[in-house]
N, C-alpha and C. Protein backbone atom coordinates (compact mmCIF):
# COMPACT_ATOMS: atom_id res chain seq x y z
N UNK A 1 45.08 62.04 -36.57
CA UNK A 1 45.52 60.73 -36.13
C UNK A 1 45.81 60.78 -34.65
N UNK A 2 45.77 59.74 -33.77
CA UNK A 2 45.89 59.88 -32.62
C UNK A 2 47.67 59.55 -32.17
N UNK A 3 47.89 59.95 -31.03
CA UNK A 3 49.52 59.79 -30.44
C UNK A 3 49.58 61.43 -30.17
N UNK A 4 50.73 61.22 -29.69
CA UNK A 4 51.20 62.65 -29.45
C UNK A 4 52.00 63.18 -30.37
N UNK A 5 52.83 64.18 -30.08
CA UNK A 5 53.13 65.50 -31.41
C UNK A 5 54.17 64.95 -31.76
N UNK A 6 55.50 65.49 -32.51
CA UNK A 6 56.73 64.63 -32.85
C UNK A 6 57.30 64.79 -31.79
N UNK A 7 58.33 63.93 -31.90
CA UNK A 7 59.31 63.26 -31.00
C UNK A 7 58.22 62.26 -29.50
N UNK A 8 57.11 62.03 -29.73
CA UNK A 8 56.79 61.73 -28.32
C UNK A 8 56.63 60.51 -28.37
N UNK A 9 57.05 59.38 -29.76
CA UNK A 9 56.96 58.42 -30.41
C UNK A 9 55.13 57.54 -30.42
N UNK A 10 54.32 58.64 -30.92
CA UNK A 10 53.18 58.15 -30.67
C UNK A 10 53.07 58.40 -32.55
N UNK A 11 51.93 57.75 -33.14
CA UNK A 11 51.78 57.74 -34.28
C UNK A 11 51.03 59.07 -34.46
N UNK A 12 51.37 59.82 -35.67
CA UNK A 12 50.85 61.19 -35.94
C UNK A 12 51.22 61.25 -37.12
N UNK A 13 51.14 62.84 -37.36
CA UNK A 13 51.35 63.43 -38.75
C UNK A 13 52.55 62.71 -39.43
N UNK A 14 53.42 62.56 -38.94
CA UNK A 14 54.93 62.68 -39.50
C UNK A 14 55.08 60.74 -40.35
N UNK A 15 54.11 59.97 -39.70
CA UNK A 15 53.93 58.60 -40.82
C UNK A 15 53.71 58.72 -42.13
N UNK A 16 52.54 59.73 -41.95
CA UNK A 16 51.70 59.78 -43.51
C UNK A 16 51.49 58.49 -43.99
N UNK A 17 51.12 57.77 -45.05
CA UNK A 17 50.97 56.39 -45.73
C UNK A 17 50.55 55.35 -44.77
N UNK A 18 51.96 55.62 -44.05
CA UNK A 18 52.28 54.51 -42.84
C UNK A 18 52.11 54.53 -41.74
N UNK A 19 50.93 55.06 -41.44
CA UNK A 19 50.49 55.76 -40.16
C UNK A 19 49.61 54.22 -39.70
N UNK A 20 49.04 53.43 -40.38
CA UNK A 20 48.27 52.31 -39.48
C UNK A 20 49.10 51.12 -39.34
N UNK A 21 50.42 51.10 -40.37
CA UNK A 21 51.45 49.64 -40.22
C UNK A 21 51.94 50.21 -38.73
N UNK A 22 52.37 51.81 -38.28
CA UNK A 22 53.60 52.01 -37.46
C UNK A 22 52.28 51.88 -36.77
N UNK A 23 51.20 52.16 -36.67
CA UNK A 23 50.13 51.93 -35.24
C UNK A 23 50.19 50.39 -34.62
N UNK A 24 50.21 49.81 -35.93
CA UNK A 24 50.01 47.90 -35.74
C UNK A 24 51.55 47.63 -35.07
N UNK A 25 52.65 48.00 -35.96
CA UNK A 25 54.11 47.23 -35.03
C UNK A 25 54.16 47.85 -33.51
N UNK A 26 53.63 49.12 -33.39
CA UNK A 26 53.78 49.54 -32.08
C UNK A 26 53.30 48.82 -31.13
N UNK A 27 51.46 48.62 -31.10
CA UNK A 27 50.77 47.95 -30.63
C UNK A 27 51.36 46.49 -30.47
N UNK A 28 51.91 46.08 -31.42
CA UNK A 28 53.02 44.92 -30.99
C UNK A 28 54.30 44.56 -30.22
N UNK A 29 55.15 46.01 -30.24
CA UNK A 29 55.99 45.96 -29.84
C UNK A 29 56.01 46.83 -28.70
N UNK A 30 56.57 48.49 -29.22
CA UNK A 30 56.60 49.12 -28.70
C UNK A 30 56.65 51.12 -29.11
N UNK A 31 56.54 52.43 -28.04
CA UNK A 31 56.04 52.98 -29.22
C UNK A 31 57.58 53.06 -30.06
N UNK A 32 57.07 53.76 -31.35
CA UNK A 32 58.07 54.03 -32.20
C UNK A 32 58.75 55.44 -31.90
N UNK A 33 60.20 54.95 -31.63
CA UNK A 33 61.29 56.15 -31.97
C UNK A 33 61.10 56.95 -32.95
N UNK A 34 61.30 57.95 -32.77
CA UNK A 34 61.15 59.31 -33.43
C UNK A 34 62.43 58.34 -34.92
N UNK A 35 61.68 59.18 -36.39
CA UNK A 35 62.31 58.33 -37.26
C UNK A 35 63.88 58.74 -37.63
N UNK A 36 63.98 59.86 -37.46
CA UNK A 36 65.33 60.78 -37.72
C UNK A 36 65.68 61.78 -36.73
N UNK A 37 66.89 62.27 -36.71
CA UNK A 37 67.28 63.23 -35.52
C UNK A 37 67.48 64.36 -36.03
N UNK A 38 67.88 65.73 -35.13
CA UNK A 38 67.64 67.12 -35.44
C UNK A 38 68.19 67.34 -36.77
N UNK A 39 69.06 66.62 -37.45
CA UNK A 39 69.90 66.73 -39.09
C UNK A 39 68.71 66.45 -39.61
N UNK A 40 67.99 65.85 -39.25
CA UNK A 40 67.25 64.76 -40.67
C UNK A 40 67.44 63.85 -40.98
N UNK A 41 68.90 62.87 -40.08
CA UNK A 41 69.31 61.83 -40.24
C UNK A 41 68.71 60.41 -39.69
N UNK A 42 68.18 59.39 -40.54
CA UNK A 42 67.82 58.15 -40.18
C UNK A 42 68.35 57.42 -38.71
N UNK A 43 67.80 57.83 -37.44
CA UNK A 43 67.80 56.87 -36.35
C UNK A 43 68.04 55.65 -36.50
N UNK A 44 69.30 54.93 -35.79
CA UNK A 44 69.55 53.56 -35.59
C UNK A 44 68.60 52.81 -35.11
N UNK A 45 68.12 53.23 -33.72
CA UNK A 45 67.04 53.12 -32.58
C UNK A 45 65.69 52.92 -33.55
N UNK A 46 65.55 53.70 -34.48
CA UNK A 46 64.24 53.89 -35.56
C UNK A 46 64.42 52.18 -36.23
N UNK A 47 65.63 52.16 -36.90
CA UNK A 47 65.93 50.72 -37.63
C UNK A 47 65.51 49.68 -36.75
N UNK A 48 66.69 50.52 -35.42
CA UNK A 48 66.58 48.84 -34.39
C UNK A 48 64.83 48.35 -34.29
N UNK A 49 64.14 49.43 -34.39
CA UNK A 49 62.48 49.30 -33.60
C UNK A 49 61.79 48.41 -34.82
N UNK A 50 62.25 49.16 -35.91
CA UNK A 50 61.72 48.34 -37.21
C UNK A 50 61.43 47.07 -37.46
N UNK A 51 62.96 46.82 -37.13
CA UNK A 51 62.92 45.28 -36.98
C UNK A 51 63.04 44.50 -35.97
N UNK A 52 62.22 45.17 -35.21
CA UNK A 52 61.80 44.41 -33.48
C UNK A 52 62.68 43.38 -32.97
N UNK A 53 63.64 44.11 -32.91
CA UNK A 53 64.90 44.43 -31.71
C UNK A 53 64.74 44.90 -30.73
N UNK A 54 64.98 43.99 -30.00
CA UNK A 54 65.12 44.57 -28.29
C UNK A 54 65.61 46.25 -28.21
N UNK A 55 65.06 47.33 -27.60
CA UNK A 55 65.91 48.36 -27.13
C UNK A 55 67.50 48.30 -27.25
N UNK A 56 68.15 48.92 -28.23
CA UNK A 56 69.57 48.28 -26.83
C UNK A 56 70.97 47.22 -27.71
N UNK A 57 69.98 46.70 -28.69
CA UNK A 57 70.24 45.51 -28.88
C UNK A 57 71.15 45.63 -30.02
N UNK A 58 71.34 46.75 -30.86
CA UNK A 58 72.72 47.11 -31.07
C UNK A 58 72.76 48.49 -30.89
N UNK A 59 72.42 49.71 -30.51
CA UNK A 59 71.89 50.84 -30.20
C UNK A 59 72.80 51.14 -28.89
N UNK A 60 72.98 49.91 -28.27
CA UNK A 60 73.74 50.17 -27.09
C UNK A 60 74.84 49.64 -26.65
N UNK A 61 75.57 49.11 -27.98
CA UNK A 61 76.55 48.44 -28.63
C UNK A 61 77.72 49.04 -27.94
N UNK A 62 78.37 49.05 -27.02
CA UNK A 62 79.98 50.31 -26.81
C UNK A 62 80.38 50.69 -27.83
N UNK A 63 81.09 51.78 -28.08
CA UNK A 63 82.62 51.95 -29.46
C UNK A 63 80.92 51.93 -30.75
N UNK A 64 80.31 51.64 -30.49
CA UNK A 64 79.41 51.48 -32.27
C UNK A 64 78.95 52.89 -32.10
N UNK A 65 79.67 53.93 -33.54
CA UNK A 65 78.45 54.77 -33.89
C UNK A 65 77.62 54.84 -34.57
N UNK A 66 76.72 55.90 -34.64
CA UNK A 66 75.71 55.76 -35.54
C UNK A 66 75.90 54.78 -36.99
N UNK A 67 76.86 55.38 -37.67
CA UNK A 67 77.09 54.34 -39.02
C UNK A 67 77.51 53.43 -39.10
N UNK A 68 78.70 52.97 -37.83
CA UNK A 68 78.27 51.27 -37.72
C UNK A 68 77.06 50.52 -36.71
N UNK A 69 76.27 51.24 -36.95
CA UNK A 69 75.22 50.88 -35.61
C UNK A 69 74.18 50.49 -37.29
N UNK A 70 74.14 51.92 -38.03
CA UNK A 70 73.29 51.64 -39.38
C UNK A 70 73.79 50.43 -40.33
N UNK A 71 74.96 50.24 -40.63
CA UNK A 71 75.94 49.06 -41.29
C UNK A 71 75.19 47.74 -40.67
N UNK A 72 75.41 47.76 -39.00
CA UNK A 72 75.34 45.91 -38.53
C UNK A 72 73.73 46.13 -38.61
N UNK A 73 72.99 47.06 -38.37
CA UNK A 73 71.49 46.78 -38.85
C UNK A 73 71.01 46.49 -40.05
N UNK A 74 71.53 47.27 -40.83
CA UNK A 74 71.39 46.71 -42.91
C UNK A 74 72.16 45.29 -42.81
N UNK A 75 72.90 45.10 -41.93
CA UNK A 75 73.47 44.06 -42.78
C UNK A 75 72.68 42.30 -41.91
N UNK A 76 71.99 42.67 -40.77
CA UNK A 76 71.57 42.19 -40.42
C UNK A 76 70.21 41.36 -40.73
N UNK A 77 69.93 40.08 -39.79
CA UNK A 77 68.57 39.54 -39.93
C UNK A 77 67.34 40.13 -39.29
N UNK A 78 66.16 40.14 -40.40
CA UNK A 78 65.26 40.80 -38.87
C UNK A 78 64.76 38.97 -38.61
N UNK A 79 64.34 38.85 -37.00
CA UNK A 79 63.98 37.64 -36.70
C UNK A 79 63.06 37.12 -36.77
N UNK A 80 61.85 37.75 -36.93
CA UNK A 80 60.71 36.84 -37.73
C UNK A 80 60.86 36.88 -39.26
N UNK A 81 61.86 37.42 -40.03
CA UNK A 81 61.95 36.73 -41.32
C UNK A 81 62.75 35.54 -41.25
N UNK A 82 63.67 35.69 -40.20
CA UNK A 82 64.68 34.55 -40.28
C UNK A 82 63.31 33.12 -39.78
N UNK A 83 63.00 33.37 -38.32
CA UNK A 83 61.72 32.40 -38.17
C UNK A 83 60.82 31.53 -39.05
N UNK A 84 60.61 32.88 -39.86
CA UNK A 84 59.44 32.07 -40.95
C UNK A 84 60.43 31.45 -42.22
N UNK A 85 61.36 31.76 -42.57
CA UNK A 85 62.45 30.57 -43.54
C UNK A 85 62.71 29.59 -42.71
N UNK A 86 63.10 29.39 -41.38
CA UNK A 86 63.21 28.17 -40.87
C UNK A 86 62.49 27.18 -41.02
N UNK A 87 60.98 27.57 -40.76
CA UNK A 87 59.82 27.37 -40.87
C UNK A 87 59.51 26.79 -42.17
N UNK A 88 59.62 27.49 -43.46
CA UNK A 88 59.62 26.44 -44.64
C UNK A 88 60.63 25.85 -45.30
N UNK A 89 61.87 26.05 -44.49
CA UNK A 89 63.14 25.11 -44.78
C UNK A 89 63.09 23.60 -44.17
N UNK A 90 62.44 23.96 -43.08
CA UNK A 90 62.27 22.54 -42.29
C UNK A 90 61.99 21.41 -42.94
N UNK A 91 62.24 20.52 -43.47
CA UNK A 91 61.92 19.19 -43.47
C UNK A 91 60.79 19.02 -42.76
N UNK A 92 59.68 18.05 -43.19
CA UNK A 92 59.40 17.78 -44.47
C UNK A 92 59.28 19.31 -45.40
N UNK A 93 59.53 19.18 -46.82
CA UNK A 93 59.18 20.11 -47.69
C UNK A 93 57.58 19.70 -48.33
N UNK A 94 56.63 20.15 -47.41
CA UNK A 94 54.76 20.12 -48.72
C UNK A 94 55.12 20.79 -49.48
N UNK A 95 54.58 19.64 -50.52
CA UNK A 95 54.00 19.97 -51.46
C UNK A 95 55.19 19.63 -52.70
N UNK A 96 56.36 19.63 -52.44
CA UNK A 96 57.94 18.84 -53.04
C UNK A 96 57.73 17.67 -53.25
N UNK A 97 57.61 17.99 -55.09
CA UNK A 97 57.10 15.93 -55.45
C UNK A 97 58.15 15.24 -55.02
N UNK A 98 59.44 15.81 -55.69
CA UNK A 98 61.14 15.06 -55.25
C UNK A 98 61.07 14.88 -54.13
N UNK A 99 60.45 15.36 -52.60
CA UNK A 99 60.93 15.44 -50.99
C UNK A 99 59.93 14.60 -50.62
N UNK A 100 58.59 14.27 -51.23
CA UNK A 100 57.96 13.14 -51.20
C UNK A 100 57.65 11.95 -51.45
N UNK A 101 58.57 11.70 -53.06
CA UNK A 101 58.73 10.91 -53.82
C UNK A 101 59.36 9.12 -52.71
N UNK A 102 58.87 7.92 -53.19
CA UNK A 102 58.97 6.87 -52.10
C UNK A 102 60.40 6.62 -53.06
């Protein structure tokens, strides 16, 4: 697979499965953070990237560590899911016999 080796956040061995989704969000966003740190432990920065978050954007939170950095990300929206519910919450409702009904 192409990218560089681990940690250089280029797509490689270490996706497996998910080696052409993390090629596609990258190509969209940006590259991907290494997924876990020297423990083996799940990266915030990894989450934040996931759900295409700005750099930073709680990662660089003051006083937040790692596990409330992991907490406000689980507990959080990612923003194109929130986008696309807006999107079919909006008024008019197609295809709603009741929201069309005279």
């Amino acid at each position: 697979m192409g990218g560089g080796g681990p940690g250089s956040g280029g797509t490689d061995e270490r996706w497996g499965a998910y080696a052409s989704a993390i090629a596609r969000w990258e190509n969209l966003t940006r590259p991907a953070p290494p997924p876990t740190d020297a423990a083996g432990r799940l990266r915030a920065d990894f989450v934040e990237w996931m759900q295409g978050l700005a750099p930073g954007w709680v990662t660089a939170t003051p006083g937040l560590g790692r596990p409330a950095q992991l907490i406000a990300l689980g507990n959080g929206v990612v923003p194109q899911q929130a986008a696309r519910a807006m999107q079919l919450l909006a008024p008019p409702f197609p295809g709603c016999p009741r929201c069309t009904a005279p």
